[in-house]
C-alpha atoms as a PDB file:
ATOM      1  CA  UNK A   1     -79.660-228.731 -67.823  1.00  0.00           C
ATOM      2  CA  UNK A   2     -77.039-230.894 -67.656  1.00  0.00           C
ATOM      3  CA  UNK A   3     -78.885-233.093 -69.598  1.00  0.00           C
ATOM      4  CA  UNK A   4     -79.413-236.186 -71.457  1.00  0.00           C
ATOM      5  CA  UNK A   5     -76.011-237.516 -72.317  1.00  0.00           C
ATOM      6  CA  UNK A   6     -72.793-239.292 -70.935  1.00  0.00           C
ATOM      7  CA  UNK A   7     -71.054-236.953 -68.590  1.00  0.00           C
ATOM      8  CA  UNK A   8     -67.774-235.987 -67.150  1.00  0.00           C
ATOM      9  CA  UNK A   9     -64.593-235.921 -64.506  1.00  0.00           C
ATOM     10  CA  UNK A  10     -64.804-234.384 -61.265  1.00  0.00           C
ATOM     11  CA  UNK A  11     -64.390-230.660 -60.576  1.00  0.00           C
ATOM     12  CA  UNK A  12     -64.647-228.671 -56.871  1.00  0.00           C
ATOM     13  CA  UNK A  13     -64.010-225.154 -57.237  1.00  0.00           C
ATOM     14  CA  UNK A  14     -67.769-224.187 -57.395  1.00  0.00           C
ATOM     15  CA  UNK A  15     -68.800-224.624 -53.607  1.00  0.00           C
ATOM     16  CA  UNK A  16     -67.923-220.808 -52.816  1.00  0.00           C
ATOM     17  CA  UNK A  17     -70.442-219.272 -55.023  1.00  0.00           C
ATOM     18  CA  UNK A  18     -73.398-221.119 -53.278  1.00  0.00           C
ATOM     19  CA  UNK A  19     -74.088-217.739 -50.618  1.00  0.00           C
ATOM     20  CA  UNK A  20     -73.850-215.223 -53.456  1.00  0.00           C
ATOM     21  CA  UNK A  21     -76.578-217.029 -55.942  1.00  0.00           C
ATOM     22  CA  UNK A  22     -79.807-216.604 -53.647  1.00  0.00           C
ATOM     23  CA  UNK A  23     -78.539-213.117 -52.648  1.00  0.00           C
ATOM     24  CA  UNK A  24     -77.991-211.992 -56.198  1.00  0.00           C
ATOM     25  CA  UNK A  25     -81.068-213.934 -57.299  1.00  0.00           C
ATOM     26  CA  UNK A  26     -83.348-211.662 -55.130  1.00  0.00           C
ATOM     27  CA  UNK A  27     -81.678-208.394 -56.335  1.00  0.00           C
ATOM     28  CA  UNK A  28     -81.973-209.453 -60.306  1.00  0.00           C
ATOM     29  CA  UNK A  29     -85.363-210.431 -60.182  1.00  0.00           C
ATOM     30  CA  UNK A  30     -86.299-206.743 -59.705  1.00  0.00           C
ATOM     31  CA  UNK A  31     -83.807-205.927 -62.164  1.00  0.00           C
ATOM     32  CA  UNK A  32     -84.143-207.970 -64.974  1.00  0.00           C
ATOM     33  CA  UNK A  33     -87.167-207.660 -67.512  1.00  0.00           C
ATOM     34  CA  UNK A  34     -89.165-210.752 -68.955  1.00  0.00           C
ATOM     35  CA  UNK A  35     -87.425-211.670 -72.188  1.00  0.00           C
ATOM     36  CA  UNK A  36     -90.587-213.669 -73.220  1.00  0.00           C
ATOM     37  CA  UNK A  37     -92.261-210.733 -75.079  1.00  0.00           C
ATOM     38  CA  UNK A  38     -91.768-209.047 -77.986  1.00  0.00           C
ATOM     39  CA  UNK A  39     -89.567-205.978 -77.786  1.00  0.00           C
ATOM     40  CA  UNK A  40     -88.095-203.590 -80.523  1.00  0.00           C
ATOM     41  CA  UNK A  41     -84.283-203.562 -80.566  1.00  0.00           C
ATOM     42  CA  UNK A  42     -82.701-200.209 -81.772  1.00  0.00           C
ATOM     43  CA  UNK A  43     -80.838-201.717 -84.499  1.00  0.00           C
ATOM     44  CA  UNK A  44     -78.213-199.055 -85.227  1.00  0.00           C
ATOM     45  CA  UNK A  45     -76.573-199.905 -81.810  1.00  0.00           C
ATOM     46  CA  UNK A  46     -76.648-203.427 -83.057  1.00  0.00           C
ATOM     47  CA  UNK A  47     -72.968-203.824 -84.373  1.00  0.00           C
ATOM     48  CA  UNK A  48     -73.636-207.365 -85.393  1.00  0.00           C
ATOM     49  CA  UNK A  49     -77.148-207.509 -86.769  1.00  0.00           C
ATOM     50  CA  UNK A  50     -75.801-208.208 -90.338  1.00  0.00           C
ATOM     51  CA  UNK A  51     -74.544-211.211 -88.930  1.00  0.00           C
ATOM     52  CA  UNK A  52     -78.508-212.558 -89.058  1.00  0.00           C
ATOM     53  CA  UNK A  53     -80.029-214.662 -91.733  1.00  0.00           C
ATOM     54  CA  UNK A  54     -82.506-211.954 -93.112  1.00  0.00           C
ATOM     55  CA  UNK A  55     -85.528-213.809 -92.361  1.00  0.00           C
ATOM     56  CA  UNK A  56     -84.484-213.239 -88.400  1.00  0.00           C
ATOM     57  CA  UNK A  57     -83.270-209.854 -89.338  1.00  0.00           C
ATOM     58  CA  UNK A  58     -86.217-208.704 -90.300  1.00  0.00           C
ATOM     59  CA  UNK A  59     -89.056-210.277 -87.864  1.00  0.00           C
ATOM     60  CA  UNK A  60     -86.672-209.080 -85.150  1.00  0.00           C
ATOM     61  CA  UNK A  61     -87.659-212.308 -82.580  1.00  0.00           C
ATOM     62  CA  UNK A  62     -85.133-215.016 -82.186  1.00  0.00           C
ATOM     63  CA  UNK A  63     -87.672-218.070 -80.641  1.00  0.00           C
ATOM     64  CA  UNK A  64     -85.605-219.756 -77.900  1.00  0.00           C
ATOM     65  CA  UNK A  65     -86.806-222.698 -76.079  1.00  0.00           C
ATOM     66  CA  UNK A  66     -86.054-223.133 -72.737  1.00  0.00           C
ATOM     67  CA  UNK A  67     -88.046-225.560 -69.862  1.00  0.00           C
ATOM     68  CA  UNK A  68     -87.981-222.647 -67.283  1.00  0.00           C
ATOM     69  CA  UNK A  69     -88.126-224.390 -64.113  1.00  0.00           C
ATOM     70  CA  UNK A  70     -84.472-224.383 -63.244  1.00  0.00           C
ATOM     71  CA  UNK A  71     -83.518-221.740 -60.982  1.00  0.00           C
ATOM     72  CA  UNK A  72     -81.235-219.904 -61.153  1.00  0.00           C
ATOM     73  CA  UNK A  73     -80.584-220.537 -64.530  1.00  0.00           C
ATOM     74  CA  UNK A  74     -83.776-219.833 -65.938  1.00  0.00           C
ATOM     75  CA  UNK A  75     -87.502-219.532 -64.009  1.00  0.00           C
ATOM     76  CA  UNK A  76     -90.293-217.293 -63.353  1.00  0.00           C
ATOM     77  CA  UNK A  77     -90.277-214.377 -60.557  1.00  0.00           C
ATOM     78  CA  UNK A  78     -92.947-213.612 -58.532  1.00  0.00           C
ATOM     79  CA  UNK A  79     -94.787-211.702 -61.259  1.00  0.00           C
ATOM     80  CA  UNK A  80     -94.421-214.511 -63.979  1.00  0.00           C
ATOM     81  CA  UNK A  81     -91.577-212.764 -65.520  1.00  0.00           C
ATOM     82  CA  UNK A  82     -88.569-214.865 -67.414  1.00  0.00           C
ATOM     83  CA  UNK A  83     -85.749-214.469 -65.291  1.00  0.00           C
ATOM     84  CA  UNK A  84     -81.859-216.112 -64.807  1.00  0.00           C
ATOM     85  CA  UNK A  85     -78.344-216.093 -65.910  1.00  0.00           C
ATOM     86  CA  UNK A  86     -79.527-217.596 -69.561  1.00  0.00           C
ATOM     87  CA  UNK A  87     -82.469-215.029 -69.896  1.00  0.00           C
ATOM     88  CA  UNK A  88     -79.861-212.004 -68.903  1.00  0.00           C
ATOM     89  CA  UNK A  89     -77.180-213.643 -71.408  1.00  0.00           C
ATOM     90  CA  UNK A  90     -79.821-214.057 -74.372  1.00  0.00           C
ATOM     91  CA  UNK A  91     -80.968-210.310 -73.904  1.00  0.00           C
ATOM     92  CA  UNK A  92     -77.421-209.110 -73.791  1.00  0.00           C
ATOM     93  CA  UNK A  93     -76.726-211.061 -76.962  1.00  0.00           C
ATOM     94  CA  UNK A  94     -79.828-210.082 -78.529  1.00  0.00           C
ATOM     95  CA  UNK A  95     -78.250-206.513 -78.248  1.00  0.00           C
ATOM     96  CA  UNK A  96     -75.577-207.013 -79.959  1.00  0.00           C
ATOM     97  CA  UNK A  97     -77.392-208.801 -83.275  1.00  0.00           C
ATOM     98  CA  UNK A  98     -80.194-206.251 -82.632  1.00  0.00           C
ATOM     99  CA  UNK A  99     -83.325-208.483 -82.103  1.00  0.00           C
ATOM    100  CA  UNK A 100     -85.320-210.088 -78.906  1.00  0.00           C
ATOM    101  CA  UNK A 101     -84.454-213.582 -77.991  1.00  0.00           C
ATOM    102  CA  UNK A 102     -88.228-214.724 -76.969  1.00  0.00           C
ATOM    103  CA  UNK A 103     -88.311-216.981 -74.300  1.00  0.00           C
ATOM    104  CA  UNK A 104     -91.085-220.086 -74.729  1.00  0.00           C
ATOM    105  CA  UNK A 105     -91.230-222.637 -72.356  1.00  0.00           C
ATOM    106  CA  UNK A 106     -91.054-226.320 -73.189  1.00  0.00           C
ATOM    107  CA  UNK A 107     -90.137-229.694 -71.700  1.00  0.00           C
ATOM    108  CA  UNK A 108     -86.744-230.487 -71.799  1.00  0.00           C
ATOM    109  CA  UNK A 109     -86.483-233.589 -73.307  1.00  0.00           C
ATOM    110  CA  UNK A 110     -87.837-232.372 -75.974  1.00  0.00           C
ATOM    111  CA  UNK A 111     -86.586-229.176 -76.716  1.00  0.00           C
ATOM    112  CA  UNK A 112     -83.881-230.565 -79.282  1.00  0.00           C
ATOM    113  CA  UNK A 113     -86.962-231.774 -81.307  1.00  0.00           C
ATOM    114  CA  UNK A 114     -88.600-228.589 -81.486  1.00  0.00           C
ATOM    115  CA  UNK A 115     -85.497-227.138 -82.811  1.00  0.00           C
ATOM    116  CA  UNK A 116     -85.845-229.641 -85.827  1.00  0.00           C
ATOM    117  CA  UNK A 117     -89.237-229.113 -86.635  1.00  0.00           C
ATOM    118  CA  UNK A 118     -88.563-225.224 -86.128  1.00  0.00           C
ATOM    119  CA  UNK A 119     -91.152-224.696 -82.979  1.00  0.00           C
ATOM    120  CA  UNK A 120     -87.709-222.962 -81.901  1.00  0.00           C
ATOM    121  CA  UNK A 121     -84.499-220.997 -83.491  1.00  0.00           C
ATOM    122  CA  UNK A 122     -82.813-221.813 -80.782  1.00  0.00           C
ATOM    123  CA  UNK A 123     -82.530-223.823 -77.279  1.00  0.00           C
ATOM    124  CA  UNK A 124     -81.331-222.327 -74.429  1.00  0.00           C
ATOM    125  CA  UNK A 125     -81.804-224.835 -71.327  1.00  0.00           C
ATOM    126  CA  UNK A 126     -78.702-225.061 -69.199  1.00  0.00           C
ATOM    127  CA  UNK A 127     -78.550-227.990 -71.901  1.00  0.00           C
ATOM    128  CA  UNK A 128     -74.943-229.682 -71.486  1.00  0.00           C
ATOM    129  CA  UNK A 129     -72.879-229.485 -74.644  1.00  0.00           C
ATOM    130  CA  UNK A 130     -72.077-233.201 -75.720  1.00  0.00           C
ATOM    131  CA  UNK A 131     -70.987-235.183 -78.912  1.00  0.00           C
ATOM    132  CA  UNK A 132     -74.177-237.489 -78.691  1.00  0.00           C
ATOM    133  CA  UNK A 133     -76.376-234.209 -78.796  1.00  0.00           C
ATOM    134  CA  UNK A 134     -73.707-233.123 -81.769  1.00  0.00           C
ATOM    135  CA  UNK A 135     -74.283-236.035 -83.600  1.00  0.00           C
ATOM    136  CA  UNK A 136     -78.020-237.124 -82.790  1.00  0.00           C
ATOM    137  CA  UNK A 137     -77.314-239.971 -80.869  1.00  0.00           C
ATOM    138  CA  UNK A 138     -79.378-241.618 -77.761  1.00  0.00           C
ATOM    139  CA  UNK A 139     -76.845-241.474 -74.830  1.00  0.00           C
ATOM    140  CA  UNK A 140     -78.074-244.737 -73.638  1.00  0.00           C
ATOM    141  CA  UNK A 141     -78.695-247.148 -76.719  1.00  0.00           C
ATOM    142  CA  UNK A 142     -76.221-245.467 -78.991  1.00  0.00           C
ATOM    143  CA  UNK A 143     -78.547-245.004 -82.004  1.00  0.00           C
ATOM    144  CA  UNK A 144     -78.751-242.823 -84.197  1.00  0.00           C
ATOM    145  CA  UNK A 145     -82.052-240.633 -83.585  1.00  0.00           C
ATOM    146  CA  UNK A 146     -81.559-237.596 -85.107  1.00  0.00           C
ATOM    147  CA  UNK A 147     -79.462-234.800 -87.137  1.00  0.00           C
ATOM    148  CA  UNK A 148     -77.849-233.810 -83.941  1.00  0.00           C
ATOM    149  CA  UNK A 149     -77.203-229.573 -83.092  1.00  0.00           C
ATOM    150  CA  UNK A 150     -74.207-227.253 -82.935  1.00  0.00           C
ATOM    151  CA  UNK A 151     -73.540-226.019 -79.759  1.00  0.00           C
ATOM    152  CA  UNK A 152     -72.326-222.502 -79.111  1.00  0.00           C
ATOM    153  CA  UNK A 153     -70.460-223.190 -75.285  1.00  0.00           C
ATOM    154  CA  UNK A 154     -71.335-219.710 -72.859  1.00  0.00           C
ATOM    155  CA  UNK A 155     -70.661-221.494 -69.253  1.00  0.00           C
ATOM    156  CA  UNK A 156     -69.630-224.186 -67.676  1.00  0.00           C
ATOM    157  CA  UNK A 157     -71.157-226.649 -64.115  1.00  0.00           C
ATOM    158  CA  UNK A 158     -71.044-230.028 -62.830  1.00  0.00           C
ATOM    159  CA  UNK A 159     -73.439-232.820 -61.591  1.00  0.00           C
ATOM    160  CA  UNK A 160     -73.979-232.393 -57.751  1.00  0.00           C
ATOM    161  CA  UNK A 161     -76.337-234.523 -55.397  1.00  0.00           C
ATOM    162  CA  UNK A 162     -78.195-233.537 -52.383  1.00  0.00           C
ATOM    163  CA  UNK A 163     -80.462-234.779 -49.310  1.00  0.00           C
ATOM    164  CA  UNK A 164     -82.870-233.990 -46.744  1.00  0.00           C
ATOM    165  CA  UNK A 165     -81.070-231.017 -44.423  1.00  0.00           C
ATOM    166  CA  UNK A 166     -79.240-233.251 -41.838  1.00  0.00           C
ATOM    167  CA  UNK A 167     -79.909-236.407 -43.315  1.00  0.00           C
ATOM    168  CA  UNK A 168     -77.315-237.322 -45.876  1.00  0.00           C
ATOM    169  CA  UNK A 169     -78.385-241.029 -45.669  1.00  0.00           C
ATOM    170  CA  UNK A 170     -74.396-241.900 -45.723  1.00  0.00           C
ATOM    171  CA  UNK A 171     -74.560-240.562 -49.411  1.00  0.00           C
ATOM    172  CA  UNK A 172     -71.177-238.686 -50.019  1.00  0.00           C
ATOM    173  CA  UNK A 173     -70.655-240.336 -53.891  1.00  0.00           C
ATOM    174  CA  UNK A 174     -72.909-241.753 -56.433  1.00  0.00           C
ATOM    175  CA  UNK A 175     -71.858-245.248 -55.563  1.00  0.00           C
ATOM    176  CA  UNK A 176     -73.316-244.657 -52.268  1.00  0.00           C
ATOM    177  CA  UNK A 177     -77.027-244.369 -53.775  1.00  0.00           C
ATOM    178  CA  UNK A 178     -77.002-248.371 -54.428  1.00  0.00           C
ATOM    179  CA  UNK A 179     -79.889-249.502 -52.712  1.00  0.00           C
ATOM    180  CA  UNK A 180     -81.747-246.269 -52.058  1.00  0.00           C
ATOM    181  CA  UNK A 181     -84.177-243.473 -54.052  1.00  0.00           C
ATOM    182  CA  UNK A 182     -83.044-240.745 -56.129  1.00  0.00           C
ATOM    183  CA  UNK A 183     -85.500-237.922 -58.001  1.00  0.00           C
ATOM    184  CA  UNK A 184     -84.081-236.517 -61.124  1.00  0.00           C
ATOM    185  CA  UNK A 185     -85.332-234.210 -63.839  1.00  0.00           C
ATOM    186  CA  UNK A 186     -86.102-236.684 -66.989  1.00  0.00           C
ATOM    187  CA  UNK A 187     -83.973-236.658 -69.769  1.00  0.00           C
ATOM    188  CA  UNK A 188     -80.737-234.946 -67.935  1.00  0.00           C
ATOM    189  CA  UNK A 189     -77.446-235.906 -67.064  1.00  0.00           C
ATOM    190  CA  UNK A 190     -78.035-237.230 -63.508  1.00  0.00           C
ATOM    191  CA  UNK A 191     -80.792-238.959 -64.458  1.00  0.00           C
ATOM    192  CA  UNK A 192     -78.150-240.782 -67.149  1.00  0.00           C
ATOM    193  CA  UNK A 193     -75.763-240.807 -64.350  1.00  0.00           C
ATOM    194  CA  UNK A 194     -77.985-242.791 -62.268  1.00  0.00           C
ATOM    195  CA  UNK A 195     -79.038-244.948 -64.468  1.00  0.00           C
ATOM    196  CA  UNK A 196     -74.985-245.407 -65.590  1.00  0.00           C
ATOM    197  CA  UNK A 197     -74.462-245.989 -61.584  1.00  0.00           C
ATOM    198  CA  UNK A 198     -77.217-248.493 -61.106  1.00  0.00           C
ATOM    199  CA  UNK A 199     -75.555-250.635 -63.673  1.00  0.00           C
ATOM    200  CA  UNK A 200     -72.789-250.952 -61.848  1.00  0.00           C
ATOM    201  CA  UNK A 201     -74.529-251.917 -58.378  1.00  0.00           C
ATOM    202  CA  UNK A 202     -74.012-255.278 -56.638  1.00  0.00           C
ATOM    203  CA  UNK A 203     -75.932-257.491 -54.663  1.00  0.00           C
ATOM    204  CA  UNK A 204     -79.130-256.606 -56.701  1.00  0.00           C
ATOM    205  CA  UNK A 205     -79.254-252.686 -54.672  1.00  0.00           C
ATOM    206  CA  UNK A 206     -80.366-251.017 -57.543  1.00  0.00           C
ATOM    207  CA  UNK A 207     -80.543-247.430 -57.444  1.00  0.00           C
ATOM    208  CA  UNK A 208     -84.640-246.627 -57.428  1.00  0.00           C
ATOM    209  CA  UNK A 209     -84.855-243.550 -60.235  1.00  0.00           C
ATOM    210  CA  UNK A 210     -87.983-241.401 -59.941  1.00  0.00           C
ATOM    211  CA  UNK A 211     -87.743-239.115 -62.958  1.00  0.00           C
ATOM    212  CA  UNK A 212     -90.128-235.370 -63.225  1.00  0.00           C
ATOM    213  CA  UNK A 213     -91.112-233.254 -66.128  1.00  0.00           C
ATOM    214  CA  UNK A 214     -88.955-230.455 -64.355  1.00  0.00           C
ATOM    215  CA  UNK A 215     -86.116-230.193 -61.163  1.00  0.00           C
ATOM    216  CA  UNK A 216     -88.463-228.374 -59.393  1.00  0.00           C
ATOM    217  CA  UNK A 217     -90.766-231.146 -59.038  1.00  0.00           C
ATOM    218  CA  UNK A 218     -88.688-233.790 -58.335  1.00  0.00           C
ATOM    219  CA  UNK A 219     -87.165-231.708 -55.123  1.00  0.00           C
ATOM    220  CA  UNK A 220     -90.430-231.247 -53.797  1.00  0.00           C
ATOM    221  CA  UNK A 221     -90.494-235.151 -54.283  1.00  0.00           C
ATOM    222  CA  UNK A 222     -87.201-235.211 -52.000  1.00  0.00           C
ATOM    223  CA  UNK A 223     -88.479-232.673 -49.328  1.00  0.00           C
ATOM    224  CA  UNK A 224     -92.101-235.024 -49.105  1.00  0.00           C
ATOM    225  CA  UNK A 225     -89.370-237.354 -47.718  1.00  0.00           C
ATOM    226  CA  UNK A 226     -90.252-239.398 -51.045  1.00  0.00           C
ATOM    227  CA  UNK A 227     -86.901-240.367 -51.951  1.00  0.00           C
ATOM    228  CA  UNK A 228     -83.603-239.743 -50.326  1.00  0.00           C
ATOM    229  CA  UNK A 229     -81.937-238.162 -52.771  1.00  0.00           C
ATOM    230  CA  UNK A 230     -81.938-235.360 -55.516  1.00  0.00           C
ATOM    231  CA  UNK A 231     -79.404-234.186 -58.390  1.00  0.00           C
ATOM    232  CA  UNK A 232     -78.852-231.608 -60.408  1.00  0.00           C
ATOM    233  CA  UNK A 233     -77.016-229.117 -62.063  1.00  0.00           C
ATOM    234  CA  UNK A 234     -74.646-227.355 -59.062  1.00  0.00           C
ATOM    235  CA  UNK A 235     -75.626-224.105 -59.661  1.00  0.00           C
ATOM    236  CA  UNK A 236     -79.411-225.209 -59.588  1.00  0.00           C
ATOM    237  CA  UNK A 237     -78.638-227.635 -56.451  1.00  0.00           C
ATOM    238  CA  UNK A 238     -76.803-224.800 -54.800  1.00  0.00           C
ATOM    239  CA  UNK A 239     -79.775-222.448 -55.477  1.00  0.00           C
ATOM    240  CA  UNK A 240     -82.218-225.213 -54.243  1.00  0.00           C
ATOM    241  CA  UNK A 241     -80.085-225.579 -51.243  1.00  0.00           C
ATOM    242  CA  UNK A 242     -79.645-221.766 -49.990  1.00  0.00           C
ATOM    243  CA  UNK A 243     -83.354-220.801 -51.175  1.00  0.00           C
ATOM    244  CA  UNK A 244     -85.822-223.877 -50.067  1.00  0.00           C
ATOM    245  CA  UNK A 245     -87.171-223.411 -46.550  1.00  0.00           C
ATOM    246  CA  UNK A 246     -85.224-220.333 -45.929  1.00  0.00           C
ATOM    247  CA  UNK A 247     -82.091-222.920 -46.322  1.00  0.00           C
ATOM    248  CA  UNK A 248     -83.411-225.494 -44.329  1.00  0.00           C
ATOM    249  CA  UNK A 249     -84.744-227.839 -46.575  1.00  0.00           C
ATOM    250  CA  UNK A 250     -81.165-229.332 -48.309  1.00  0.00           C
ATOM    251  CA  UNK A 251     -77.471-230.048 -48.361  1.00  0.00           C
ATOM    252  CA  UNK A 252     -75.829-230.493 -50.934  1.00  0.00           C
ATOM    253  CA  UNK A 253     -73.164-234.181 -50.227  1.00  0.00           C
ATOM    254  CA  UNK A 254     -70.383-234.974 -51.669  1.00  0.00           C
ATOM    255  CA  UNK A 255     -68.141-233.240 -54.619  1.00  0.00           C
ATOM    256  CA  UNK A 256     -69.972-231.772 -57.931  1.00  0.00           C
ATOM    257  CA  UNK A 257     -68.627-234.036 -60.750  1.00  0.00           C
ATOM    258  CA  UNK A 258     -69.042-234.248 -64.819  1.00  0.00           C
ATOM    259  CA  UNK A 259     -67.940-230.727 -65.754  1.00  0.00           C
ATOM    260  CA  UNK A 260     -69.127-229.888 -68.574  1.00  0.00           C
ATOM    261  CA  UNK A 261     -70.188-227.112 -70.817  1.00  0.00           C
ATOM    262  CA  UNK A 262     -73.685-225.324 -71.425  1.00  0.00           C
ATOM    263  CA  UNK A 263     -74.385-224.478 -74.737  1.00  0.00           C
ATOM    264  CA  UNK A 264     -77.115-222.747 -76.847  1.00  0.00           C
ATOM    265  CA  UNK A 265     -78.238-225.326 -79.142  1.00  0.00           C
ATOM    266  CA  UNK A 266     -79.039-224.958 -82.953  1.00  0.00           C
ATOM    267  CA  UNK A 267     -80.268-227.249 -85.724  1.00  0.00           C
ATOM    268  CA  UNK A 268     -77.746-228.784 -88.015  1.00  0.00           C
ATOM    269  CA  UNK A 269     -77.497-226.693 -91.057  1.00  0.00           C
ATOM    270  CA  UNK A 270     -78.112-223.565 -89.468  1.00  0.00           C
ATOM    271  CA  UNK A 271     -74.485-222.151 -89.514  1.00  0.00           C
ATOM    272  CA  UNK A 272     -74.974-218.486 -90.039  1.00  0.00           C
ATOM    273  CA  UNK A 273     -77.607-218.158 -87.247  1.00  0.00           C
ATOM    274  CA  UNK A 274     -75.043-219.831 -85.322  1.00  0.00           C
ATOM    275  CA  UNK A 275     -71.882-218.017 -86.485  1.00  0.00           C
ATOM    276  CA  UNK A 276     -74.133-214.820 -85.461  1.00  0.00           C
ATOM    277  CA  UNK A 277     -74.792-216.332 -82.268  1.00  0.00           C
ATOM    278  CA  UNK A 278     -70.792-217.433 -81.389  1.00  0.00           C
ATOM    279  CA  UNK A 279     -69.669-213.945 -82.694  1.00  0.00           C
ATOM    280  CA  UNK A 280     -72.503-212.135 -80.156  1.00  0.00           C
ATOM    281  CA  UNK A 281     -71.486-214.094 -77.577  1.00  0.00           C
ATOM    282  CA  UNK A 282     -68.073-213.298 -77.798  1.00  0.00           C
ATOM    283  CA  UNK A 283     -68.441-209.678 -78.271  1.00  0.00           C
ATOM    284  CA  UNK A 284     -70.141-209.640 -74.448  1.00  0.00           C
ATOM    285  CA  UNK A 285     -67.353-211.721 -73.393  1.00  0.00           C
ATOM    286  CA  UNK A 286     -65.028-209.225 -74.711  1.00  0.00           C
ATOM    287  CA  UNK A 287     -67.155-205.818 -73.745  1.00  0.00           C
ATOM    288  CA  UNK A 288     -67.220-207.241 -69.881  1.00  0.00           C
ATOM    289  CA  UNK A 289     -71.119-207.047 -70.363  1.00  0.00           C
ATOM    290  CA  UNK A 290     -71.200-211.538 -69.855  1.00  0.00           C
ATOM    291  CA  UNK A 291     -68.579-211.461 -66.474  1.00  0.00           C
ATOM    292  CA  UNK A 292     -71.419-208.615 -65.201  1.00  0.00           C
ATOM    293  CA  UNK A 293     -74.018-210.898 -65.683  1.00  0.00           C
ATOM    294  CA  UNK A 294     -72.187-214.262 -64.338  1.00  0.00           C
ATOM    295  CA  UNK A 295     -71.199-212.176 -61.407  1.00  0.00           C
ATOM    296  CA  UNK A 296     -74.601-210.580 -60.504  1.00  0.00           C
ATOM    297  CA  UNK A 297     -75.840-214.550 -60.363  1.00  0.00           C
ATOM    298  CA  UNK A 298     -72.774-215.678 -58.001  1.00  0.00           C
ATOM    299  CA  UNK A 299     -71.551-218.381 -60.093  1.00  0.00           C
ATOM    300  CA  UNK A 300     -68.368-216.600 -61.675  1.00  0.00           C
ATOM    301  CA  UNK A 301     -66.387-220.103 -61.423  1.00  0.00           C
ATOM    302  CA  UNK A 302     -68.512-221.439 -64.106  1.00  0.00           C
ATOM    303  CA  UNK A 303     -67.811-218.591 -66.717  1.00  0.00           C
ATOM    304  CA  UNK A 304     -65.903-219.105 -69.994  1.00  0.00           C
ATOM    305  CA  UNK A 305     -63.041-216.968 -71.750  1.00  0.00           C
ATOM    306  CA  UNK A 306     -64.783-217.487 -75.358  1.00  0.00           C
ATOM    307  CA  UNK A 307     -67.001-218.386 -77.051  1.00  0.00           C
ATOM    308  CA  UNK A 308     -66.255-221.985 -78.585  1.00  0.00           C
ATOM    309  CA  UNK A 309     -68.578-224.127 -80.876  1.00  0.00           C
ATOM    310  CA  UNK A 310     -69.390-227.478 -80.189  1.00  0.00           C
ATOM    311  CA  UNK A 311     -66.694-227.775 -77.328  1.00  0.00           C
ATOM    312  CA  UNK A 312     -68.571-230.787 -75.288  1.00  0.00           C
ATOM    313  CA  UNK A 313     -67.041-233.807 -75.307  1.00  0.00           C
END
């Protein structure tokens, strides 16, 4: 998610892939198979499996958490299966190091623990690449609270904030939410933008934050008529908007801002599973395998050229 940190300067180019995600959404979720059960990789087509500490190598799971509420990125189908554009990139890149990236769903504010306590391998949560989460700092009080992660960077979104279907409540920025209600996912970047935002209201119109284990729950918060406002991640706003009540439900106001990238997260110290994780990565990039996948999904503005480490900012 774009999650739990400061975030970043505006970007636009994303509106046009809104149509294509609920479309392609409904054809992959017949497609794609659950990546949150053990499977057996054939590892002689695995060109990189060396690449894995042995210990991975040879149990042939890679645990990833993930809070897998967050469609399109990653959420259940109809028959409870893990689908989404991470769960199709973490079995394409399981290919390539010849071993099953095992979904396991979590909350996401606390994924980054279970990586440090080793519940998880890795995290894989539309989780926003940022130096905080590098370095283990609290994007709010500045404190040091942990080791931090590296980040390997597959994909890139921005912040975006919607309403009520023709009801914008004169929200077209995040200054105009002064004085009204917002629902957020806890622990993500537009709940931190909000709170950043309220800060900075006059007059004592705070902005009123109502903050949910997952972004599914706080839009059904929004559609109750609860609050007047939602944010999320745009490709997960977009998908809300185009899929909730056949369409009707949202509209997405304003521009999408913070760009930033997604990265899979791993604990400090971990550097070979991550090198073998970067070099995967980049092998799909290169063998056209990720552009398939961000293009089945409709959200081919967000894609990246490589595969960089620890790119947030």
């Amino acid at each position: 998610m774009t999650a739990s940190t400061t975030r970043r300067p505006a970007a636009k180019s994303r509106i046009a892939a809104v149509g294509a995600i609920a479309v392609a959404g409904t054809m992959l979720l017949a497609a794609c198979g659950d990546q949150t059960k053990n499977g057996s990789t054939n590892r002689s087509s695995a060109p990189l499996s060396d690449l894995l500490p042995k210990e991975i190598r040879d149990k042939g799971v890679i645990k990833v958490g993930s809070d897998i509420a967050y469609p399109p990125v990653e959420f259940k189908d109809k028959s409870g299966n893990t689908v989404g554009i991470d769960p199709d990139i973490a079995a394409a890149i399981g290919k390539q190091l010849g071993v099953t990236l095992q979904f396991q769903n979590g909350t996401f504010d606390t994924l980054i623990t279970g990586l440090r306590s080793k519940r998880y391998d890795l995290a894989m949560s539309s989780m926003t690449d940022t130096k905080d989460r590098q370095q283990g700092v609290d994007s709010e009080t500045k404190k040091k609270v942990g080791e931090g992660v590296d980040f390997v960077d597959y994909f890139t979104a921005g912040v975006s904030i919607y309403t009520r279907k023709g009801d914008d409540q004169s929200i077209k920025t995040w200054a105009d939410l002064c004085g009204k209600k917002i629902a957020v996912q806890r622990g993500t970047v537009s709940h931190n933008l909000a709170k950043a935002e309220s800060k900075k209201c006059t007059g004592g119109k705070k902005i009123a934050i109502e903050t949910f284990d997952n972004d599914l729950e706080a839009q059904t918060r929004l559609r109750s008529g609860g609050v007047d406002a939602g944010s999320s991640d745009f490709p997960v706003a977009a998908y809300a908007v185009k899929t909730s009540g056949g369409g009707k439900d949202f509209q997405i106001v304003g521009e999408q801002v913070e760009a930033a990238p997604y990265g899979i997260a791993v604990a400090k110290g971990n550097d070979q599973l991550t090198k073998a994780i970067q070099a995967a990565l980049e092998a799909i990039i290169k063998n056209g395998e990720y552009n398939k996948i961000i293009s089945k999904w409709g959200v081919g503005a967000g894609a990246v050229t490589e595969a960089k480490l620890n790119g947030g900012s």
